[in-house]
N, C-alpha and C. Protein backbone atom coordinates (compact mmCIF):
# COMPACT_ATOMS: atom_id res chain seq x y z
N UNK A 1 -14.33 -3.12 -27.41
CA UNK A 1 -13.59 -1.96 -26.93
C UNK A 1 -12.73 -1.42 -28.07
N UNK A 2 -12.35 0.26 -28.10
CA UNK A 2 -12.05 0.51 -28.88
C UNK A 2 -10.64 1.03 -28.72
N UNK A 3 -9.51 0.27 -29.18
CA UNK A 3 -7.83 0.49 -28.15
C UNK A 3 -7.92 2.37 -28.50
N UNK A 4 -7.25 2.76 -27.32
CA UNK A 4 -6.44 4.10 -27.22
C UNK A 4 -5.85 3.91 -26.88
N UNK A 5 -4.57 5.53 -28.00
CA UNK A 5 -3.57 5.69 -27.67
C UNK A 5 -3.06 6.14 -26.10
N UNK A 6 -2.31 5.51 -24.83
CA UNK A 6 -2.44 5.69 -23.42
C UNK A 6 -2.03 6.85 -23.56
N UNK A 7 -2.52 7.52 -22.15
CA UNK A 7 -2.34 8.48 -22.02
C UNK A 7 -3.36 10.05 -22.11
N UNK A 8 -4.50 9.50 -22.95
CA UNK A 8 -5.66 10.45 -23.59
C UNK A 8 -6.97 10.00 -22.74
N UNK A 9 -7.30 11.36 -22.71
CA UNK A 9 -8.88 11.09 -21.78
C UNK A 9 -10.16 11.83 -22.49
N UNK A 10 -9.59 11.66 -23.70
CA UNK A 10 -11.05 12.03 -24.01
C UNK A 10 -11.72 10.86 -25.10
N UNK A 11 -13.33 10.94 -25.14
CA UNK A 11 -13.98 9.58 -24.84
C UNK A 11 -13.69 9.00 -26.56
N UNK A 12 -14.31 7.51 -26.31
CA UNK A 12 -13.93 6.98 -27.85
C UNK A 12 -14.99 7.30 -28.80
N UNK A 13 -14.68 8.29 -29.46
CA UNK A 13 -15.37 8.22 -30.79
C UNK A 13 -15.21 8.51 -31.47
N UNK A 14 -15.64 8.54 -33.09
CA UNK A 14 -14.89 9.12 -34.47
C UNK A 14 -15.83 9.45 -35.28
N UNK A 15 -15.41 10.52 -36.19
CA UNK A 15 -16.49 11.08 -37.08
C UNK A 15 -16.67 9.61 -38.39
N UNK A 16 -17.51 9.67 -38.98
CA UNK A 16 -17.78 8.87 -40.11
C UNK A 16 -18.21 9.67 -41.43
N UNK A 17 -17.64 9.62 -42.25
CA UNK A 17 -17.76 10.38 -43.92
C UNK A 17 -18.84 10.20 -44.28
N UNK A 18 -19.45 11.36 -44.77
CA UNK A 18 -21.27 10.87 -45.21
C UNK A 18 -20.97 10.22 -46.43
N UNK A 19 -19.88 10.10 -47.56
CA UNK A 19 -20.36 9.33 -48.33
C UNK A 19 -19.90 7.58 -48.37
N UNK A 20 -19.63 7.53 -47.31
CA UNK A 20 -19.77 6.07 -47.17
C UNK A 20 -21.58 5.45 -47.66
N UNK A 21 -21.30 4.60 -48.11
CA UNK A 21 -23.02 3.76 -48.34
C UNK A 21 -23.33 3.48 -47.23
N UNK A 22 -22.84 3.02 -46.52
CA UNK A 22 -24.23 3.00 -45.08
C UNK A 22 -24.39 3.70 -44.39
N UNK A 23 -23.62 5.11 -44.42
CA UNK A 23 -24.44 6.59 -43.79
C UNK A 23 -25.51 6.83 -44.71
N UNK A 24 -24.88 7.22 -46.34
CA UNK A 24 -26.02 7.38 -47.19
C UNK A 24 -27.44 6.76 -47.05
N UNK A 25 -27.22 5.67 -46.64
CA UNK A 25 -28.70 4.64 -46.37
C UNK A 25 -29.58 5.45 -45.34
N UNK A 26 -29.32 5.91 -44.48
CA UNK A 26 -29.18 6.46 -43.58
C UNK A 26 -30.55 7.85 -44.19
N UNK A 27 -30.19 8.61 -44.68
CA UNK A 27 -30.35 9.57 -45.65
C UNK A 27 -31.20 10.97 -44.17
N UNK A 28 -29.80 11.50 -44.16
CA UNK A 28 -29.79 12.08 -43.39
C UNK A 28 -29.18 13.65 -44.50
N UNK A 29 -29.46 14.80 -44.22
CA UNK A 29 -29.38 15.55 -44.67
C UNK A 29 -27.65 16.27 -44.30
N UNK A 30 -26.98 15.85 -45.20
CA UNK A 30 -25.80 16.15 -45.50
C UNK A 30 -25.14 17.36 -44.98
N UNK A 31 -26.25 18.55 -44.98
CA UNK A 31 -25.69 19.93 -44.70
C UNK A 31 -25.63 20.04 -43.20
N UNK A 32 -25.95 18.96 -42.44
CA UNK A 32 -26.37 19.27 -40.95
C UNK A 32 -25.54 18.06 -40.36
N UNK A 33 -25.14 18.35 -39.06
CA UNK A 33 -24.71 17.25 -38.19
C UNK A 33 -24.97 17.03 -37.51
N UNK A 34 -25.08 15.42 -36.94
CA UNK A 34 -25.54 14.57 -36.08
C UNK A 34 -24.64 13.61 -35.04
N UNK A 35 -25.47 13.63 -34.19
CA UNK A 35 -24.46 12.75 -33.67
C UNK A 35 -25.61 11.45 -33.17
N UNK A 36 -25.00 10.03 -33.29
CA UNK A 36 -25.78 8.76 -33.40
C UNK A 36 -25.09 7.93 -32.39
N UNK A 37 -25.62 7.06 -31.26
CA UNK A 37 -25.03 5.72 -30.88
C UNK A 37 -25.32 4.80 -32.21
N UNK A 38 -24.31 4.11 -31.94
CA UNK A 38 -24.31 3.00 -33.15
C UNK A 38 -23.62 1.61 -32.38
N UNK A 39 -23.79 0.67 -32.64
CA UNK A 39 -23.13 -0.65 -32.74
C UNK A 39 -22.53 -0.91 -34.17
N UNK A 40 -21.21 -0.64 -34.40
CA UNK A 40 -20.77 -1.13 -35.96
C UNK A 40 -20.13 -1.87 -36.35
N UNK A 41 -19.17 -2.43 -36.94
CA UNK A 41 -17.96 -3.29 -37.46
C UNK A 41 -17.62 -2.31 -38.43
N UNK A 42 -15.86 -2.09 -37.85
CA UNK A 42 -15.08 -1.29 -38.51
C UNK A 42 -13.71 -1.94 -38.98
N UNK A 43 -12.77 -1.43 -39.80
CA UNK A 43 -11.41 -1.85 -39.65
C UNK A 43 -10.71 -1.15 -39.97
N UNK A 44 -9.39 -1.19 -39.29
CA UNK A 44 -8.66 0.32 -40.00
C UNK A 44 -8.39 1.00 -38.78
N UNK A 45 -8.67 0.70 -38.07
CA UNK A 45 -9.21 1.46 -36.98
C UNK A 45 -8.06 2.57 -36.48
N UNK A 46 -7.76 4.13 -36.20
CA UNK A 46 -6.31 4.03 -35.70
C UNK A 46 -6.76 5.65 -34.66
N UNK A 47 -6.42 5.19 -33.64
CA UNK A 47 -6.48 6.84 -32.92
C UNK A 47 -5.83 7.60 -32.51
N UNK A 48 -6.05 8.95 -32.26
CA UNK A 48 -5.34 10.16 -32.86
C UNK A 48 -4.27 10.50 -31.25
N UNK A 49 -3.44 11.27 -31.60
CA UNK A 49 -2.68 11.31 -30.77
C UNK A 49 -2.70 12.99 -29.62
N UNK A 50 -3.91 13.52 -30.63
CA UNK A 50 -4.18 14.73 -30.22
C UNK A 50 -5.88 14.83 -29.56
N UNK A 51 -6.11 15.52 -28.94
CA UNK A 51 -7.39 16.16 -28.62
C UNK A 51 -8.52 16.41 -29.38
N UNK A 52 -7.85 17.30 -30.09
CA UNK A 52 -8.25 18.26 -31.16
C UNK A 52 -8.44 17.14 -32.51
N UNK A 53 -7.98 16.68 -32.85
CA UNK A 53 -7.90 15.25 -34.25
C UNK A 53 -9.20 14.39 -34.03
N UNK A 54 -9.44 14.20 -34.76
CA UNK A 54 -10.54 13.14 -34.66
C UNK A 54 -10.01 11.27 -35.03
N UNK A 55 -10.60 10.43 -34.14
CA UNK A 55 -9.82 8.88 -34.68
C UNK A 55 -10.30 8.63 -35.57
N UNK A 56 -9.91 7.84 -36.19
CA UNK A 56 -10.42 7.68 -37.82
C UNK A 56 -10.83 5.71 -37.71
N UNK A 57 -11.52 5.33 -38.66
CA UNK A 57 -11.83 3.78 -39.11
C UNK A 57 -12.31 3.94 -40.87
N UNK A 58 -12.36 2.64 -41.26
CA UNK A 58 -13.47 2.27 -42.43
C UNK A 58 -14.89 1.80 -41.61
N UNK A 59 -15.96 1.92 -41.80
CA UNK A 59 -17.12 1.55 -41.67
C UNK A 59 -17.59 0.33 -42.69
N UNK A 60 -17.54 -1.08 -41.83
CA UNK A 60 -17.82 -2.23 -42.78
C UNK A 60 -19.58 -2.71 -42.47
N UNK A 61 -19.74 -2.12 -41.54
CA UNK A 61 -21.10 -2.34 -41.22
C UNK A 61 -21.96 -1.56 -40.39
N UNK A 62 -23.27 -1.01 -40.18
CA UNK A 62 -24.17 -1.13 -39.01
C UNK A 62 -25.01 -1.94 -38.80
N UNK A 63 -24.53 -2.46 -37.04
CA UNK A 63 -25.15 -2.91 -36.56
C UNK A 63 -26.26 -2.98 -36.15
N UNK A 64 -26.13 -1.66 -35.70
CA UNK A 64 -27.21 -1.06 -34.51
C UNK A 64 -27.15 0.37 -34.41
N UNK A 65 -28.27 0.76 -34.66
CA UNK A 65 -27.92 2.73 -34.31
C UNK A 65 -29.56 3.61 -33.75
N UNK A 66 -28.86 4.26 -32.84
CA UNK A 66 -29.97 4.98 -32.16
C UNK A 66 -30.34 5.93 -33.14
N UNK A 67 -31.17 6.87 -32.29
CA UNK A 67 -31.90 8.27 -33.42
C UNK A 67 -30.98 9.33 -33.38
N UNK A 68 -30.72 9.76 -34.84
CA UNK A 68 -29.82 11.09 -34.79
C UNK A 68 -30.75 12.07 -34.72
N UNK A 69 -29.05 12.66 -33.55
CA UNK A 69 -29.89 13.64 -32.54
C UNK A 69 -28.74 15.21 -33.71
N UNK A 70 -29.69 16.45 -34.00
CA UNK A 70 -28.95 17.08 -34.70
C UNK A 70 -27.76 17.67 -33.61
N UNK A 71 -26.37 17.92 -34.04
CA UNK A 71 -25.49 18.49 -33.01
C UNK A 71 -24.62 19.71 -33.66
N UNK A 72 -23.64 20.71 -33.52
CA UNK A 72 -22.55 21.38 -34.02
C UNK A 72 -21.78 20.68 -34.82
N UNK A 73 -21.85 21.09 -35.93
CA UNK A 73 -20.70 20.53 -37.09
C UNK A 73 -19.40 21.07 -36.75
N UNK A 74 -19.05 22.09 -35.64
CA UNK A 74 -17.55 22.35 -35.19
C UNK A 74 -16.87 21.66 -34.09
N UNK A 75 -16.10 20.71 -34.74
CA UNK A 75 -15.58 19.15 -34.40
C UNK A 75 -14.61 19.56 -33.64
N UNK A 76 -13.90 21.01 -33.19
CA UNK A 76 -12.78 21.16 -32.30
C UNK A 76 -13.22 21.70 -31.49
C-alpha cells in the first residue's frame, strides 16, 4: 500500500521520469505518454498535498508491468 496524505481522494499514483534506466529499458517513445500497471520497489516515496501535483518516488525496481496503453500527456 501506498500511505496518503488523509484527507485526499484521488487514486494512488505517480508519474515516473523517462530518464530513469528502467523506463529507458522499457524503450518506449519519449514524445508520447503512457500509462502502465506496474508492480515496483520504490523509495522516497512522498505524496502531494494537492489534486492537481503529482506524488513523487525514486524507482529502484520493476517488478511487474502490464502493456502501455498510449494516454494524454496533460497531467492536470
Amino acid at each position: 500500500m501506498i500511505p496518503k496524505i488523509p484527507k485526499t481522494n484521488y487514486p494512488a499514483q505517480f508519474v515516473l521520469e523517462s530518464d530513469n534506466p528502467q523506463i529507458e529499458n522499457l524503450k518506449l517513445n519519449k514524445k508520447k505518454c503512457y500509462r502502465i500497471s506496474m508492480i515496483i520497489e520504490i523509495d522516497g516515496y512522498y505524496s502531494s498535498r494537492y489534486e492537481d501535483e503529482s506524488d513523487g518516488a525514486n524507482l529502484i525496481k520493476i517488478i511487474k508491468k502490464g502493456k502501455p496503453v498510449l494516454t494524454s500527456c496533460n497531467v492536470g
